[in-house]
N, C-alpha and C. Protein backbone atom coordinates (compact mmCIF):
# COMPACT_ATOMS: atom_id res chain seq x y z
N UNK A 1 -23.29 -30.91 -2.36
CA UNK A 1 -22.42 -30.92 -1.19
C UNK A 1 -21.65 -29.61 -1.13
N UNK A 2 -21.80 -29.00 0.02
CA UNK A 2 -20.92 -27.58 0.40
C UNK A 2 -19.43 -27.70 0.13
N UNK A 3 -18.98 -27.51 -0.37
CA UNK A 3 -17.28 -27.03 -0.71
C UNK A 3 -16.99 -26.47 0.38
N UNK A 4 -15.24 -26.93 0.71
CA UNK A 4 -14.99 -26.43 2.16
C UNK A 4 -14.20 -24.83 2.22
N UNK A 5 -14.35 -23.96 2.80
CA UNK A 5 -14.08 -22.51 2.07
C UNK A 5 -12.65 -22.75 2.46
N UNK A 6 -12.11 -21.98 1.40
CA UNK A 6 -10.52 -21.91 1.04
C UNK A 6 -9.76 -21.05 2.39
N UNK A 7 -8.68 -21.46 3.04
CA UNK A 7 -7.87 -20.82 3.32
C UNK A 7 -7.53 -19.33 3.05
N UNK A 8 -7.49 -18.55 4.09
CA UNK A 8 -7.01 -17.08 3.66
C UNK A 8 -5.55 -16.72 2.50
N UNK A 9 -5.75 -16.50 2.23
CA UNK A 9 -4.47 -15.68 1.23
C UNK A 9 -3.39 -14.74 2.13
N UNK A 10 -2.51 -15.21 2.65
CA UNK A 10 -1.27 -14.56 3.54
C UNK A 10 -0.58 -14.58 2.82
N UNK A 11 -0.09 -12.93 2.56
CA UNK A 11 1.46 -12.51 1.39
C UNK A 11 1.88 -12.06 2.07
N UNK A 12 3.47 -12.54 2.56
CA UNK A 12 4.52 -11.43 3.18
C UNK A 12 5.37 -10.83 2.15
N UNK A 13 5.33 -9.48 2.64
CA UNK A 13 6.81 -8.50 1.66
C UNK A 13 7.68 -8.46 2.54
N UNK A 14 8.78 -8.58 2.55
CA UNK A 14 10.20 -7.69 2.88
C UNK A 14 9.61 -6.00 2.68
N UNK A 15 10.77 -5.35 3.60
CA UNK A 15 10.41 -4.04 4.04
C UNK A 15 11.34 -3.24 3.14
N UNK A 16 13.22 -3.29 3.56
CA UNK A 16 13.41 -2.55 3.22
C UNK A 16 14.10 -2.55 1.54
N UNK A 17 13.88 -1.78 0.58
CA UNK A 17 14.23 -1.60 -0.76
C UNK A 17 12.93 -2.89 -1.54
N UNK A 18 12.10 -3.32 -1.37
CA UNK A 18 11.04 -4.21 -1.41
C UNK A 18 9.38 -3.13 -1.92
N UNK A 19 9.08 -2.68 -0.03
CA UNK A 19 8.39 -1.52 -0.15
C UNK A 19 8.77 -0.40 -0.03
N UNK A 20 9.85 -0.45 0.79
CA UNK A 20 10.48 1.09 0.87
C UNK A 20 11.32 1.28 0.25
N UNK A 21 11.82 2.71 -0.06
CA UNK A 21 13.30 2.98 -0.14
C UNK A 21 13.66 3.95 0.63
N UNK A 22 14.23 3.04 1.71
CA UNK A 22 14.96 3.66 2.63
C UNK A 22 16.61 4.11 2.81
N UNK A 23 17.14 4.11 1.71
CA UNK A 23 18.91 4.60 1.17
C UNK A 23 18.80 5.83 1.97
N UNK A 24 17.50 6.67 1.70
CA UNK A 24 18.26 7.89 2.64
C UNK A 24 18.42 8.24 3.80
N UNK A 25 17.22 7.49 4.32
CA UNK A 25 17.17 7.58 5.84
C UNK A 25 18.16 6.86 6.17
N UNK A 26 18.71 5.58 6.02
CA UNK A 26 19.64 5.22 7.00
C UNK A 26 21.16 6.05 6.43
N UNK A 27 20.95 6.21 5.04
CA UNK A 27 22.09 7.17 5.07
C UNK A 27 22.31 8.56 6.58
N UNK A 28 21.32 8.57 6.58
CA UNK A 28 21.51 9.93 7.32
C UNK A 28 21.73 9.61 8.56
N UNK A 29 21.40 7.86 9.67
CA UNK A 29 20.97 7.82 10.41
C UNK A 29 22.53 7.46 10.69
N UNK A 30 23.23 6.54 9.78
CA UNK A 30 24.78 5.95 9.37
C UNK A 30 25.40 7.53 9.64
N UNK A 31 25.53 8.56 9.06
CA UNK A 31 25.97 9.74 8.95
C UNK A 31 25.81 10.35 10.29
N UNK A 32 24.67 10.18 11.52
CA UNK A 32 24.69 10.82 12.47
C UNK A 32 25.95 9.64 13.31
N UNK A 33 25.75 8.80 13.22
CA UNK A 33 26.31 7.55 13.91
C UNK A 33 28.04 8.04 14.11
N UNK A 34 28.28 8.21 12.78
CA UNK A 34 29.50 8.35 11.96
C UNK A 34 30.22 10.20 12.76
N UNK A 35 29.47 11.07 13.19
CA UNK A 35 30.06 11.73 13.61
C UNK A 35 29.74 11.57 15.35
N UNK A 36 29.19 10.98 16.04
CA UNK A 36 28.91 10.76 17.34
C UNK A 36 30.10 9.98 17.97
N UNK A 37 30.30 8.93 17.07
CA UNK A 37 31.42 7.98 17.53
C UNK A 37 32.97 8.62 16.81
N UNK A 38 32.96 9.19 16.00
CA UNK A 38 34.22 9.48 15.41
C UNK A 38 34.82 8.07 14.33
N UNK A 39 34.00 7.24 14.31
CA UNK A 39 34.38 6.30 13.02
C UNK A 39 33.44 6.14 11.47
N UNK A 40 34.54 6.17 10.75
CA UNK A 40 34.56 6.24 9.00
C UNK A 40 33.19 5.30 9.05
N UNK A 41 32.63 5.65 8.09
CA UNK A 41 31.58 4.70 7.67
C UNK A 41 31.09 4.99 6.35
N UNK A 42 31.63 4.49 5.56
CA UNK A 42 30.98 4.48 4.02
C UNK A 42 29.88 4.39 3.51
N UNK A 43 28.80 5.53 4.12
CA UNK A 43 27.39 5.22 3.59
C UNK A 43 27.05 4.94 2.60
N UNK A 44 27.59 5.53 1.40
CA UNK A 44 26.63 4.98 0.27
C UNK A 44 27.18 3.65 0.01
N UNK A 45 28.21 3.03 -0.09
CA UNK A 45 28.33 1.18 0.60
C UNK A 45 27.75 0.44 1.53
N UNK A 46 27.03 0.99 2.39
CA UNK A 46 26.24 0.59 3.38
C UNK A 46 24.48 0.21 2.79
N UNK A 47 24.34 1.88 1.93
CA UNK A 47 22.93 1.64 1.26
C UNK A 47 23.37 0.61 0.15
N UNK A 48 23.99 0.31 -0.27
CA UNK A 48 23.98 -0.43 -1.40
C UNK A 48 24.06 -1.60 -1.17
N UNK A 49 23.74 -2.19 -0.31
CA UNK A 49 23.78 -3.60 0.10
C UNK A 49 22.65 -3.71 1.10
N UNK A 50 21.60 -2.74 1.53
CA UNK A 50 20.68 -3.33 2.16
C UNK A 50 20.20 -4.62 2.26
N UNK A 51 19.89 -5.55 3.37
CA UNK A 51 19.06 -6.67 3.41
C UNK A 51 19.48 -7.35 4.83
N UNK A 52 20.31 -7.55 4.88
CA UNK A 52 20.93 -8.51 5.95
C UNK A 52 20.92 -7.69 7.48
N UNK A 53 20.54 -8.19 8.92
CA UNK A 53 20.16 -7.55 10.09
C UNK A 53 21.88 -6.41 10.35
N UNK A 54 21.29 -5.78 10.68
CA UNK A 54 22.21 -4.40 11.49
C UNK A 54 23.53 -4.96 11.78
N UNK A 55 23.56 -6.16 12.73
CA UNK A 55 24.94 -6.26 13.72
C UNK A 55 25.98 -6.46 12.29
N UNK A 56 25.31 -7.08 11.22
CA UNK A 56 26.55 -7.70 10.62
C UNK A 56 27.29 -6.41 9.07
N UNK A 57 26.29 -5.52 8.88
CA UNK A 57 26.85 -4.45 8.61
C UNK A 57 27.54 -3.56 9.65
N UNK A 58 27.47 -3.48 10.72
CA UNK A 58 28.21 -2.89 11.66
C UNK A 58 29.42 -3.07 12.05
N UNK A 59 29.52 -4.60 12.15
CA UNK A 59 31.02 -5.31 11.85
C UNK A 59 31.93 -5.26 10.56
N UNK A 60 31.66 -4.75 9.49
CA UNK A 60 32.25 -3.87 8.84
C UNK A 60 33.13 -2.73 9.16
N UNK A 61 32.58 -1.84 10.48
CA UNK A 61 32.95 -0.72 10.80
C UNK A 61 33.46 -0.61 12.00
N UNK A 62 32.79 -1.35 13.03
CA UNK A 62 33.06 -1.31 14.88
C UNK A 62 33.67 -2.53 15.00
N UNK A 63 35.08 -2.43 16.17
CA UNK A 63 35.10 -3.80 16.23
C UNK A 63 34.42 -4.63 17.20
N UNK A 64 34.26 -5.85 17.32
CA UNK A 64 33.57 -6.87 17.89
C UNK A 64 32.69 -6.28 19.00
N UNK A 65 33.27 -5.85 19.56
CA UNK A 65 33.27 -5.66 21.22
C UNK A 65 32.27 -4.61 21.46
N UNK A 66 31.83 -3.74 19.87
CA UNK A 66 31.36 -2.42 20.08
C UNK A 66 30.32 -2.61 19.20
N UNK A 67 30.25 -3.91 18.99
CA UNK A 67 29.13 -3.62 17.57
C UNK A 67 27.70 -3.49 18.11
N UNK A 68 27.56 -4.48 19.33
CA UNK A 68 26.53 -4.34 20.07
C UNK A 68 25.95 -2.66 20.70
N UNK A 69 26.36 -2.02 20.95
CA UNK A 69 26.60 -1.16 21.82
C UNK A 69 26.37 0.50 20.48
N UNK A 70 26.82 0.11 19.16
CA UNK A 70 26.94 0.47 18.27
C UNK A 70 25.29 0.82 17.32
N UNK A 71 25.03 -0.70 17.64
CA UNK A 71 23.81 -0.80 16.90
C UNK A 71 22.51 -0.32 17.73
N UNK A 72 23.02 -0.11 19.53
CA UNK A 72 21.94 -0.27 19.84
C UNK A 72 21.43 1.34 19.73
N UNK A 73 22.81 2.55 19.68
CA UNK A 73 22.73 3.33 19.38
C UNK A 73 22.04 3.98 17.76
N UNK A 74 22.37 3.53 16.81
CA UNK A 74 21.85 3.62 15.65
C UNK A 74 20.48 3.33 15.32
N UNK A 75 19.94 2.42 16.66
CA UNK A 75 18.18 2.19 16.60
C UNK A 75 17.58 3.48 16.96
N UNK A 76 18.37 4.11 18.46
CA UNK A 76 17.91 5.19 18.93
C UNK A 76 18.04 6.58 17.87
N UNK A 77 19.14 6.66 17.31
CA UNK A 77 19.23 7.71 16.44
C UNK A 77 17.80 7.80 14.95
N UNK A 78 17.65 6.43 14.67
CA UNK A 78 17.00 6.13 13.99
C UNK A 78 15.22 6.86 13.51
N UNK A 79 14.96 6.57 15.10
CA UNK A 79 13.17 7.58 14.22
C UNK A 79 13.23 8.80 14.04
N UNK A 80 14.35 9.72 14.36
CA UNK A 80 14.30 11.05 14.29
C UNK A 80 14.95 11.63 13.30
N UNK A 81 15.76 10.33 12.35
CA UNK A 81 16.77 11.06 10.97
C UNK A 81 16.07 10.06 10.15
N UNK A 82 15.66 8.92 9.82
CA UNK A 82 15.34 8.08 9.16
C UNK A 82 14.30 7.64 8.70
N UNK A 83 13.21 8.54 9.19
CA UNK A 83 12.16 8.31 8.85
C UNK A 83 11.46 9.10 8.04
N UNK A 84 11.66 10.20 8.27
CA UNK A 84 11.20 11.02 7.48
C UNK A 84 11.54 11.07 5.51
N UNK A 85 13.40 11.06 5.50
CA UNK A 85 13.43 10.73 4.08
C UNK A 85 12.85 9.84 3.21
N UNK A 86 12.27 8.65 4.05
CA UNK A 86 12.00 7.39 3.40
C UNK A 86 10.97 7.63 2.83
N UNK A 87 11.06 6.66 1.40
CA UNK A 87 9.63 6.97 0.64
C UNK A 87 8.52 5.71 0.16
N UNK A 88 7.96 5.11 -0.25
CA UNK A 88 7.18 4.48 -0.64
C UNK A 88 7.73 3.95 -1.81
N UNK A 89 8.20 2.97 -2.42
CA UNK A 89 8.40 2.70 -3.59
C UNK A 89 7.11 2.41 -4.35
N UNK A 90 7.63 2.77 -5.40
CA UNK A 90 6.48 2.08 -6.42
C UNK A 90 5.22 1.03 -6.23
N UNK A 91 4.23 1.29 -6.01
CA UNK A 91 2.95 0.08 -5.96
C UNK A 91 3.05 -0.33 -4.66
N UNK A 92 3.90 -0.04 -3.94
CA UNK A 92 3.82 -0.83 -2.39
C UNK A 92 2.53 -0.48 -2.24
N UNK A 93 1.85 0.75 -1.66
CA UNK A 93 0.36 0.57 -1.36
C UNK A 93 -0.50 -0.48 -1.64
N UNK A 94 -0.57 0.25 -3.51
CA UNK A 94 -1.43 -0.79 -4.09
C UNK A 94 -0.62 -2.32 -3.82
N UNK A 95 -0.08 -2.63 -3.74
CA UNK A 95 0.57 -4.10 -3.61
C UNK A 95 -0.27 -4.18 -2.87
N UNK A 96 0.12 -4.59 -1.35
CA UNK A 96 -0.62 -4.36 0.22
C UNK A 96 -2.27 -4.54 -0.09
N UNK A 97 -3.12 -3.12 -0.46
CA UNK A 97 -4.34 -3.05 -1.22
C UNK A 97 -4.67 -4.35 -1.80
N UNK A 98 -3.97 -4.84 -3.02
CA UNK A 98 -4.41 -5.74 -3.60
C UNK A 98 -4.75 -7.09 -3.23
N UNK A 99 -4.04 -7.40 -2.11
CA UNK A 99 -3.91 -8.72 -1.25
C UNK A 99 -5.15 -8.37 -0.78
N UNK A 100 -5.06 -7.62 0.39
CA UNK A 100 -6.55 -7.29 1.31
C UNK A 100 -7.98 -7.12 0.39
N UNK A 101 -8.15 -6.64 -1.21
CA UNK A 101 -8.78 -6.49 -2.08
C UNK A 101 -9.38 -8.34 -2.29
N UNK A 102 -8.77 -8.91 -2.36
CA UNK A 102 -9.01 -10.50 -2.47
C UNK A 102 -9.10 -11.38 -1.51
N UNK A 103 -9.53 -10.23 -0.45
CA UNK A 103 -9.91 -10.68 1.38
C UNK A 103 -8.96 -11.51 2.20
N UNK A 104 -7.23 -11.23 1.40
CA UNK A 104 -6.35 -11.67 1.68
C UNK A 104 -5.76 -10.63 2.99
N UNK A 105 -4.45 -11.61 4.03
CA UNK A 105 -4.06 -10.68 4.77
C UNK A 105 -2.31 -10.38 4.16
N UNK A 106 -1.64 -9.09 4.04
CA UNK A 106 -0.54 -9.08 4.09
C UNK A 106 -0.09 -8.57 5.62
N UNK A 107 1.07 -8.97 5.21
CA UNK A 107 2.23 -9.19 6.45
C UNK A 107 3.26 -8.82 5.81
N UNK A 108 4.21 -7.95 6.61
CA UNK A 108 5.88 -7.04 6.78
C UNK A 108 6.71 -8.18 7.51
N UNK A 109 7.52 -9.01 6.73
CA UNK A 109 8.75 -9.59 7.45
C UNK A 109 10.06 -9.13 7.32
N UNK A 110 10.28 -8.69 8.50
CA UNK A 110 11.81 -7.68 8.23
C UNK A 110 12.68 -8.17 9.01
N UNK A 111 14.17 -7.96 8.59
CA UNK A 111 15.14 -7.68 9.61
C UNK A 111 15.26 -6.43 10.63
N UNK A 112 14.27 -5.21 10.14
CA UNK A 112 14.25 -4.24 10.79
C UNK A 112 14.20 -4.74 12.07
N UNK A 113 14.36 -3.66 13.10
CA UNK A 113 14.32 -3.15 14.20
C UNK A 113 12.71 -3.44 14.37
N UNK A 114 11.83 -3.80 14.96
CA UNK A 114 10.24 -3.87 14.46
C UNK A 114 9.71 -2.88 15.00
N UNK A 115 10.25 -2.03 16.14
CA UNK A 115 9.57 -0.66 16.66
C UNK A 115 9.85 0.48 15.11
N UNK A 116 11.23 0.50 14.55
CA UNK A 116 11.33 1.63 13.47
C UNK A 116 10.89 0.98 12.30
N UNK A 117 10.53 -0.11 11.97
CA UNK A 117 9.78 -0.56 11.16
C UNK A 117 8.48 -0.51 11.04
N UNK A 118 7.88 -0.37 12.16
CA UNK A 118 6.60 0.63 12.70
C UNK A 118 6.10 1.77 12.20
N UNK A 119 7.22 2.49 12.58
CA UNK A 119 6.99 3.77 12.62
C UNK A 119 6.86 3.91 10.49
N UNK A 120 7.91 3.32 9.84
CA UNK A 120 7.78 3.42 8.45
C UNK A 120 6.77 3.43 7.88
N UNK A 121 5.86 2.32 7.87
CA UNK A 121 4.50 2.24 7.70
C UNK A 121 3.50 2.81 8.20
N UNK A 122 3.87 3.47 9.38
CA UNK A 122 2.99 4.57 9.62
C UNK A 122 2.72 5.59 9.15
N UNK A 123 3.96 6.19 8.90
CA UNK A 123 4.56 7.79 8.34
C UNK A 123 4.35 7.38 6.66
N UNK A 124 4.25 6.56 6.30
CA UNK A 124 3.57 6.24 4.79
C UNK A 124 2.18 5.46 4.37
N UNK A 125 1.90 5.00 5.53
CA UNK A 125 0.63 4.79 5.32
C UNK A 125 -0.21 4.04 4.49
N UNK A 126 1.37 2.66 4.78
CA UNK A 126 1.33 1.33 4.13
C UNK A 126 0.55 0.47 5.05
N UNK A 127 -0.43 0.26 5.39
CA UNK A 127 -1.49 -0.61 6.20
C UNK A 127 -1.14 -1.98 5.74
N UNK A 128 -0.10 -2.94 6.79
CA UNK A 128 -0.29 -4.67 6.72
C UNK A 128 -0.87 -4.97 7.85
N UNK A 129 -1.61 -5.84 7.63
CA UNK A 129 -2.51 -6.77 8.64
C UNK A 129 -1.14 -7.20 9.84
N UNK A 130 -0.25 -7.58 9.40
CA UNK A 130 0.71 -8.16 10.40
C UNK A 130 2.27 -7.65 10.03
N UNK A 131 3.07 -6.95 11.17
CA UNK A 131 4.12 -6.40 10.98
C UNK A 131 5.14 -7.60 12.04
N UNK A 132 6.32 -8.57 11.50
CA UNK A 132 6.96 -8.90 12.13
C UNK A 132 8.58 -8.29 11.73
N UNK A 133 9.54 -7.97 12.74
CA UNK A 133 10.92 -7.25 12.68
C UNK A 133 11.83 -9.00 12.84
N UNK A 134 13.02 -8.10 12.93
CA UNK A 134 14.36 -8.77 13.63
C UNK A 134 14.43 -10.15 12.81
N UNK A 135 13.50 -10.58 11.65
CA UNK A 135 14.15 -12.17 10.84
C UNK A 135 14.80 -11.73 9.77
N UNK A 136 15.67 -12.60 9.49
CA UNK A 136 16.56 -12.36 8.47
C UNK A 136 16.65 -13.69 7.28
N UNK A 137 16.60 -13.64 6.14
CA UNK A 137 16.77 -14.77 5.27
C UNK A 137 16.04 -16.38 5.89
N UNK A 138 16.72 -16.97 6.37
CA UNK A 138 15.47 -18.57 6.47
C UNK A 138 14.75 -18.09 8.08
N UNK A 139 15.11 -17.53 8.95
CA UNK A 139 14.78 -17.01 9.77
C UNK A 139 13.39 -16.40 9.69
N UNK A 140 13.10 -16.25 8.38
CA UNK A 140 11.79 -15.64 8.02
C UNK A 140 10.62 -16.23 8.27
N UNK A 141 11.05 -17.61 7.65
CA UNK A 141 10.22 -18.81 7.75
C UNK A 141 9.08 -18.88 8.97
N UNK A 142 10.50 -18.30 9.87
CA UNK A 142 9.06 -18.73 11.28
C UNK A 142 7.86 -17.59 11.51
N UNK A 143 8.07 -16.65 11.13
CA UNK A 143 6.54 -15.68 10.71
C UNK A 143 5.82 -15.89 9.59
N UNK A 144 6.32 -16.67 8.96
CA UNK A 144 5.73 -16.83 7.27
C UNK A 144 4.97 -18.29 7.23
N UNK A 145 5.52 -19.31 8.66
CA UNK A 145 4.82 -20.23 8.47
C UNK A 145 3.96 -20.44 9.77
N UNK A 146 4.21 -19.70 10.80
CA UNK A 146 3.24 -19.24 11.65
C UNK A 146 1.95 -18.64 11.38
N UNK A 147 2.07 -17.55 10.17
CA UNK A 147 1.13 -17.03 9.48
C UNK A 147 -0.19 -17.95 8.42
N UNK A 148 0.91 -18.96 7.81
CA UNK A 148 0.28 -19.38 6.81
C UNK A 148 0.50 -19.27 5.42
N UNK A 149 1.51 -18.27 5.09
CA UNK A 149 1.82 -17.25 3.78
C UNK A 149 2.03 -17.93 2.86
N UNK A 150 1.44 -17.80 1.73
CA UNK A 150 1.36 -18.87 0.21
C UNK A 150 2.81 -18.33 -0.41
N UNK A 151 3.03 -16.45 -0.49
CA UNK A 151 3.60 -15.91 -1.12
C UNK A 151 4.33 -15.03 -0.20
N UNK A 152 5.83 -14.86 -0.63
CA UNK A 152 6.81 -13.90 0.25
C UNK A 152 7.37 -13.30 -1.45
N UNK A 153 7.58 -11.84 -0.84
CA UNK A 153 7.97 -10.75 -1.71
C UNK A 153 9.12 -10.05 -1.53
N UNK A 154 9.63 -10.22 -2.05
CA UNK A 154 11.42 -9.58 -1.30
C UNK A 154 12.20 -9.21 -2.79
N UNK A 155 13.44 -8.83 -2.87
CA UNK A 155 14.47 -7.90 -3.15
C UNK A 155 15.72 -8.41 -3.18
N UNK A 156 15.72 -9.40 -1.93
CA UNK A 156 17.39 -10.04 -2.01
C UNK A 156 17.07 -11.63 -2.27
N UNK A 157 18.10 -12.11 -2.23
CA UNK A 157 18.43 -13.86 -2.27
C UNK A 157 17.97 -14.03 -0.56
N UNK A 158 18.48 -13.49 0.06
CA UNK A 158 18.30 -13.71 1.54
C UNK A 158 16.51 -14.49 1.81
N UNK A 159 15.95 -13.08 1.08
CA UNK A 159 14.09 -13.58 1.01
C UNK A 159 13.58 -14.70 0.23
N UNK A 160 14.76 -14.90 -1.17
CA UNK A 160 14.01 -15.99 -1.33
C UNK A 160 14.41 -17.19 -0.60
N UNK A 161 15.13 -17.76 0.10
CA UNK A 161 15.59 -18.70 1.08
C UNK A 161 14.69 -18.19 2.01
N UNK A 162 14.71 -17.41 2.16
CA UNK A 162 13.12 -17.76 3.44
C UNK A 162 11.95 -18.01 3.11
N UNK A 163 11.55 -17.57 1.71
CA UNK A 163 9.93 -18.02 1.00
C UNK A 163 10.36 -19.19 1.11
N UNK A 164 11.53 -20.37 0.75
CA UNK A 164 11.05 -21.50 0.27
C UNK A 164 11.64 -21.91 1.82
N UNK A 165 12.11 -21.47 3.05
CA UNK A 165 11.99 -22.75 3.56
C UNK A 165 10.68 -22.90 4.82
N UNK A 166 9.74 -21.35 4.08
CA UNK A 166 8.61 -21.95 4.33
C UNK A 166 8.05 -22.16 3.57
N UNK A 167 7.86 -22.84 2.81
CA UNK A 167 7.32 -23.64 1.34
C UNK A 167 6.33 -23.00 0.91
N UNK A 168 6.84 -21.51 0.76
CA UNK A 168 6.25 -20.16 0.18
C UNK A 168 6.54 -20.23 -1.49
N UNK A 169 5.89 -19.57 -2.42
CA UNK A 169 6.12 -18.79 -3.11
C UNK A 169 7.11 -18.08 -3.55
N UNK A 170 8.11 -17.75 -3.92
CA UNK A 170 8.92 -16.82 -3.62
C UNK A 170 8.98 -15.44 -5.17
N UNK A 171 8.25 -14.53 -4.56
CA UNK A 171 8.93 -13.12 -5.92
C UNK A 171 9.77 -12.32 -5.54
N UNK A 172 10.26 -12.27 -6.90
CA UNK A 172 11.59 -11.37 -6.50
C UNK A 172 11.08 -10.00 -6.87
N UNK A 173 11.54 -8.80 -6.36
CA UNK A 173 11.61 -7.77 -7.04
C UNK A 173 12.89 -6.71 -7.38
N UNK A 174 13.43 -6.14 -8.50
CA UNK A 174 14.56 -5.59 -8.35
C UNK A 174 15.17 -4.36 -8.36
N UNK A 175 14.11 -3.80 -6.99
CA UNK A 175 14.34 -2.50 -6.93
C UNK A 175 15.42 -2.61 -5.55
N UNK A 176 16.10 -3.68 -5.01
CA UNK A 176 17.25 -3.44 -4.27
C UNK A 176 18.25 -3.87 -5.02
N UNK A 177 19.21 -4.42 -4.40
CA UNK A 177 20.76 -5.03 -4.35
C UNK A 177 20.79 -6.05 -5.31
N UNK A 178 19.69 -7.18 -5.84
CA UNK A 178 20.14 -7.87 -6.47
C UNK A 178 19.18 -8.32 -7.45
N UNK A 179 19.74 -8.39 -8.47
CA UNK A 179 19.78 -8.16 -10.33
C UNK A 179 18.53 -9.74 -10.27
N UNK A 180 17.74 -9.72 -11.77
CA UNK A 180 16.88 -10.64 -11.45
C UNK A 180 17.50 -11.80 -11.87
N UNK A 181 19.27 -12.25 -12.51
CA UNK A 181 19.90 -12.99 -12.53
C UNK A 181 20.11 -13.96 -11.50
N UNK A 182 20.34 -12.61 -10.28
CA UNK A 182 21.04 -13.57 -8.79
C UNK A 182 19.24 -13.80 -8.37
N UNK A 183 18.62 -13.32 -8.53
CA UNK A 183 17.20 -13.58 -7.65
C UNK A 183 16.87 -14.96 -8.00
N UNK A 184 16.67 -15.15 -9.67
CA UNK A 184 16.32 -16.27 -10.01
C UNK A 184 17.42 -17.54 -10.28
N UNK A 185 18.89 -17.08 -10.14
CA UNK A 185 19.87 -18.17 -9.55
C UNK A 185 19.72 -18.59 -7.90
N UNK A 186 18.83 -17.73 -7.57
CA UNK A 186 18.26 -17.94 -5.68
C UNK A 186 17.63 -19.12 -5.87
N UNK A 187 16.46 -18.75 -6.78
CA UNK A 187 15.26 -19.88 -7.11
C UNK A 187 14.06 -19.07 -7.25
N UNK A 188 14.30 -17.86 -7.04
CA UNK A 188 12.44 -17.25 -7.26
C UNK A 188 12.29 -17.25 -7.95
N UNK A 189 10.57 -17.82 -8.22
CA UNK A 189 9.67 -18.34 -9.17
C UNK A 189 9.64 -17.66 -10.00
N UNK A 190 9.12 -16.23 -9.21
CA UNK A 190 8.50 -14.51 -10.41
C UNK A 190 9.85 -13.96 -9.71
N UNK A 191 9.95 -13.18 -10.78
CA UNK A 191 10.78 -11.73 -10.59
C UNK A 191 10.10 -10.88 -11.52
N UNK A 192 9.65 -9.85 -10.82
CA UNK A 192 9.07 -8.38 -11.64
C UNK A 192 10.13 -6.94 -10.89
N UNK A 193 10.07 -6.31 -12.48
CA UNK A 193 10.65 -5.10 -12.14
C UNK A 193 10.47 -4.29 -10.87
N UNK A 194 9.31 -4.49 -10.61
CA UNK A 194 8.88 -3.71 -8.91
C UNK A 194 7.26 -4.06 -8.42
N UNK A 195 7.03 -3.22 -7.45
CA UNK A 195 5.81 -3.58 -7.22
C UNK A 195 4.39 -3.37 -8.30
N UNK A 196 4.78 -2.39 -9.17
CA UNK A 196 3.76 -1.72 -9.68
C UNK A 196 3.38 -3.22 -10.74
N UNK A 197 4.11 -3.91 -10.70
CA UNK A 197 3.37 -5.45 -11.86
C UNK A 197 2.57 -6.80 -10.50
N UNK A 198 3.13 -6.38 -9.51
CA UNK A 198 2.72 -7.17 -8.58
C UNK A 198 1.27 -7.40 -8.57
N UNK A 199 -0.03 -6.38 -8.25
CA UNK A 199 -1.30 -6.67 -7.76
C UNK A 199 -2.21 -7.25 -9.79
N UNK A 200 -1.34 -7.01 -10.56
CA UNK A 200 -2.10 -7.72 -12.01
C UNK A 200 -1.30 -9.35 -12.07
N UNK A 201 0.03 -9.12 -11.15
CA UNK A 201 0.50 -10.68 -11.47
C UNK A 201 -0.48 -11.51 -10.15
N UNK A 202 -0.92 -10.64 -8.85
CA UNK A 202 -1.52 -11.70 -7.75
C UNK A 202 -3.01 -11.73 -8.12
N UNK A 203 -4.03 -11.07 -9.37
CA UNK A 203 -4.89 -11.20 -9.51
C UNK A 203 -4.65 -12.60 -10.61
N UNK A 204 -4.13 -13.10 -11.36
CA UNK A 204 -3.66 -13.74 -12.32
C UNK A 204 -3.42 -15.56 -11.67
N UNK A 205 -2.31 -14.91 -10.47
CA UNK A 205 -2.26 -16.49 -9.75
C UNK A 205 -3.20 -16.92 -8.83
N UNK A 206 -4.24 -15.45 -8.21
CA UNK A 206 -5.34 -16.51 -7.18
C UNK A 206 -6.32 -16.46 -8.53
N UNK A 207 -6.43 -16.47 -9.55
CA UNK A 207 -7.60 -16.87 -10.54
C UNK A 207 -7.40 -18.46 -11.35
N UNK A 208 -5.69 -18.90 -10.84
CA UNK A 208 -5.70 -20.02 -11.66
C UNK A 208 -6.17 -20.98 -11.26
């Protein structure tokens, strides 16, 4: 009797401090912002907390009324200072590679902006089958379970609350904001130092 063929393999990563490291670009993009409007903005406090969507780091800095108006500016400033510094972290390629290697699809779930989240993966030449922007923490869920995704890959607590409340997988990795203490007080399953352990730990779990 024919065996019924398995389901595709859908892995989403988180984008930023995950695959990228993007500290400098938005440093710079925060820094153009910061002299256009004439208000303080503590960039390297800003990079150091990557994860969570735009408006609510902005409210930090603009009040209410301006945050909108604030952010929508900082998208525009964005592909022309921010893209360029950004670099590839560790194994992201091969990560990405390795999924598609096991005729799997990966997928980008970000809070980004999804047009300059675009452009990132372009200008580095991180190839995912599926790029979704603008979700944030359980918000994720709905591209991750639209998709199908066994496994979500992220950096903050935010991601792993969205792997599990689409009854994902959840790895941590701790090349952003939070230590593999808070990742795995989140609940993620794996936590690895970065991507570069990722494609020997996903050959390991689709073999079990």
């Amino acid at each position: 009797m024919d065996s019924m063929p398995s389901p595709t393999l859908t892995v989403g990563f988180d984008l930023d401090m995950t695959l990228i490291d993007s500290r400098p670009g938005i440093k710079a993009a925060y820094e153009v912002l910061a002299a256009e409007t004439g208000v303080y903005i503590d960039t390297d406090l800003v990079v150091s907390r990557l994860g969570p969507p735009l408006e609510e780091e902005m409210a930090h800095w603009f009040p209410a009324d301006a945050v909108a108006e604030a952010s929508d500016r900082y998208r525009a400033i964005y592909p022309e200072t921010a893209i360029t510094p950004t670099t590839a972290l560790p194994g992201a390629r091969e990560s990405v590679a390795a999924v598609q290697a096991l005729g799997g699809r990966a997928m980008v779930v970000t809070a980004k902006y999804e047009p300059n989240a675009k452009l990132h993966l372009a200008h580095l030449g991180i190839e995912a089958d599926v790029l979704i922007g603008g979700l944030w923490a359980e918000g994720k869920a709905e591209a991750l379970l639209e998709h199908g995704a066994r496994i979500y890959v992220g950096d903050h607590t935010g991601d792993v609350r969205g792997a599990h409340a689409a009854n994902a997988l959840s790895v941590g990795v701790t090349t952003g904001p939070c230590d593999e203490e808070e990742l795995r007080a989140a609940g993620a399953e794996v936590v690895l130092p970065d991507l570069t352990a990722f494609p020997a730990w996903l050959r390991t779990f689709t073999a079990a």
